[in-house]
Protein backbone atom coordinates (compact mmCIF):
# COMPACT_ATOMS: atom_id res chain seq x y z
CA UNK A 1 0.00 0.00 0.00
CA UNK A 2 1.48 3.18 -0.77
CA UNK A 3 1.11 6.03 1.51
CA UNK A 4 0.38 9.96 0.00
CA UNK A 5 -0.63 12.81 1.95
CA UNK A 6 -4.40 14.05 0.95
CA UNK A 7 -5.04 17.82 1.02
CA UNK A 8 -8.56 19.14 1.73
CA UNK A 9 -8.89 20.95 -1.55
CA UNK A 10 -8.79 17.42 -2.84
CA UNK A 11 -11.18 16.02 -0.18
CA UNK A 12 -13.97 19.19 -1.01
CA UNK A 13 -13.85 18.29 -4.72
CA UNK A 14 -14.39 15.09 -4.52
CA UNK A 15 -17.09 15.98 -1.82
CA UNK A 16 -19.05 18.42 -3.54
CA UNK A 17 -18.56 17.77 -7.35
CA UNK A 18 -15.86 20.55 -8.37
CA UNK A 19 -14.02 20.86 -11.34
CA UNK A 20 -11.52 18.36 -10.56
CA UNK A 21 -13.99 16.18 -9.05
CA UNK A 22 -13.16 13.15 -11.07
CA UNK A 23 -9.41 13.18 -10.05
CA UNK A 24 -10.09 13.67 -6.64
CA UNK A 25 -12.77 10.99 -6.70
CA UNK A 26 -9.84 8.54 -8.26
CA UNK A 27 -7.39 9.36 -5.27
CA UNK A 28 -10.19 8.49 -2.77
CA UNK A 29 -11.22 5.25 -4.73
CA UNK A 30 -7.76 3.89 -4.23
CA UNK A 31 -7.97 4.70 -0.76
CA UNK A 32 -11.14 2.87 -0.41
CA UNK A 33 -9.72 -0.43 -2.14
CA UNK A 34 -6.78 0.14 -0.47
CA UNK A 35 -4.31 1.13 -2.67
CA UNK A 36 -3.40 4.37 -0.65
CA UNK A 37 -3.52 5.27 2.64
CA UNK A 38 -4.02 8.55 2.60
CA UNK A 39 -2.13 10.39 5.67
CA UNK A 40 -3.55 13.63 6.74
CA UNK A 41 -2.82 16.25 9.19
CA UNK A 42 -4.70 16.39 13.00
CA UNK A 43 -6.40 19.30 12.14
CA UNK A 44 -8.15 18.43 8.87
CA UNK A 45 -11.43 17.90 10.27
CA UNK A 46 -11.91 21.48 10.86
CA UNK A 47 -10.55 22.79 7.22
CA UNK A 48 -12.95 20.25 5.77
CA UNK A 49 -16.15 21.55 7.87
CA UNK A 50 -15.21 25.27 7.18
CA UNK A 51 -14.97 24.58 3.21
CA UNK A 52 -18.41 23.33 3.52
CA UNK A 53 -19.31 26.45 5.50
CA UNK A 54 -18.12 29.02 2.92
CA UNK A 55 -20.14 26.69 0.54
CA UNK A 56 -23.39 26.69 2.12
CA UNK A 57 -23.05 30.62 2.76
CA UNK A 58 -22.29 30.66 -0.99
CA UNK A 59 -25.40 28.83 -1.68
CA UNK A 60 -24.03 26.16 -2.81
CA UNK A 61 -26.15 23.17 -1.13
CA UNK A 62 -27.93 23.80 2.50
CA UNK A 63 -26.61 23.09 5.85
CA UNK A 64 -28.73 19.37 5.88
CA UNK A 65 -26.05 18.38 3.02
CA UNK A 66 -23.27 20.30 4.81
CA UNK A 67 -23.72 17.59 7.22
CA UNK A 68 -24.37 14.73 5.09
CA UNK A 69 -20.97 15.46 3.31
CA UNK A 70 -18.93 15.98 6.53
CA UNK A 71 -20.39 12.46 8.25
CA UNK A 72 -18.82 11.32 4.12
CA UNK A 73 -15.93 12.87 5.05
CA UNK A 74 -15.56 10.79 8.75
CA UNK A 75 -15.76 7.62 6.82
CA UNK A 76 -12.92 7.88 4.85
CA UNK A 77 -10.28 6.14 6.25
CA UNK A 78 -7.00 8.29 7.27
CA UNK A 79 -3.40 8.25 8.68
CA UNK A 80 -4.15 11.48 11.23
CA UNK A 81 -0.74 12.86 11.92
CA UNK A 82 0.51 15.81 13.81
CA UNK A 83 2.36 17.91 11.78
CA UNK A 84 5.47 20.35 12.93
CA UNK A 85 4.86 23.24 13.42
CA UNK A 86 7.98 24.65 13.00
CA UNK A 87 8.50 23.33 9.54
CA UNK A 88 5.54 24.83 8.41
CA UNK A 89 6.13 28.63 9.81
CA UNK A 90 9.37 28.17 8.01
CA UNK A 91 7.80 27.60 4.79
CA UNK A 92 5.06 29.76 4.95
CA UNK A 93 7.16 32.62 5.90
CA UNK A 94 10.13 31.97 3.02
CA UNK A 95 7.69 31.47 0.14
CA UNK A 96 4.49 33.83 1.05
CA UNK A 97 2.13 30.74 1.50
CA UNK A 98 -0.29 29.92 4.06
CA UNK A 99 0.76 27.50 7.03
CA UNK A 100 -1.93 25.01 6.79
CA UNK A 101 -1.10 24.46 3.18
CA UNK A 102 2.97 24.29 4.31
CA UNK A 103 1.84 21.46 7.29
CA UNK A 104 0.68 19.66 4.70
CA UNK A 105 4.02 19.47 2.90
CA UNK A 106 5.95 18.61 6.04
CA UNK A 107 3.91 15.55 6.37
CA UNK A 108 4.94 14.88 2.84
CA UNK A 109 8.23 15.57 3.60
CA UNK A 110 8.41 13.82 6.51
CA UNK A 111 7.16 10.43 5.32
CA UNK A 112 8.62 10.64 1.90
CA UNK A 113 5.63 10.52 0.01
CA UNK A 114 3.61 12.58 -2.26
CA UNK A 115 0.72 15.65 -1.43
CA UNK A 116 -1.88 15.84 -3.70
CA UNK A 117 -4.03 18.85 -3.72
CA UNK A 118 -5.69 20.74 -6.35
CA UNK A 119 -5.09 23.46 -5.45
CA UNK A 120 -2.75 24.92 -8.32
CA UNK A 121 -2.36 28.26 -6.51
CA UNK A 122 -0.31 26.30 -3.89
CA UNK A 123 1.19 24.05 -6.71
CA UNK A 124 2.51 26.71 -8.88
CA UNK A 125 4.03 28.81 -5.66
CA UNK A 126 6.17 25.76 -4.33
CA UNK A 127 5.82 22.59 -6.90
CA UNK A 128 9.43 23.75 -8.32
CA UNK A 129 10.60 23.75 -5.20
CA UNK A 130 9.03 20.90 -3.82
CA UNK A 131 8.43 18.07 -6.08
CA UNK A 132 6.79 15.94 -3.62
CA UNK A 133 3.47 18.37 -4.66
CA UNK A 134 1.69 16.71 -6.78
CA UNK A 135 -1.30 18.38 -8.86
CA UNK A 136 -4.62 16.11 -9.41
């Protein structure tokens, strides 16, 4: 089984039908049939209810399928992890980018294995840099 570190941009699009739905829905079908476990920071949970937030506010879907798509989210199943914080400051400061995004990466880092996100914002900042980012 081969281990990769799942961003929540991926987990939302596969969640609530984005643009990149269909690759994120691939990632989390070889987690389901085991293929990948995907390893994910401790504080996920939270980024992945406050996406679905912003999208109800947005209109988007209601709060009843806010819910239904979080409880989707709980079943997936994940490699929590507590990432450094120190790492990530240090990242986030050198190259402009947020520190959730860089904790993330130091997961990556740390275990040698690849992030996927879709977020290309992210991607195109520190992918050069970093070529454990992967873009779905």
């Amino acid at each position: 089984m081969k281990l990769a570190v799942i961003d929540t941009s991926v987990i939302v699009s596969s969640l609530t039908r984005e643009e990149s739905s269909e690759r994120a829905d691939t990632v989390l079908l070889d987690s389901r049939a085991g293929r990948v476990l995907m390893a994910v920071p401790d504080f996920q949970p939270v980024e992945v209810a406050n996406a679905l937030r912003r999208k109800v506010e947005r209109g988007l879907f209601d709060e009843r399928k806010a819910f239904e798509l979080l409880e989707r989210y709980r079943s997936l199943e994940t490699f929590v992890e507590k990432p450094d914080l120190n790492f990530g400051l240090t990242v986030a400061v050198r190259y402009g980018h947020s520190v959730y995004d860089c904790l993330y990466l130091e997961l990556a880092e740390r275990f040698r294995c690849d992030l996927i996100t879709a977020d290309t914002r992210f991607w195109r900042k520190l992918g050069g840099e970093f070529p454990r980012i992967r873009l779905i």
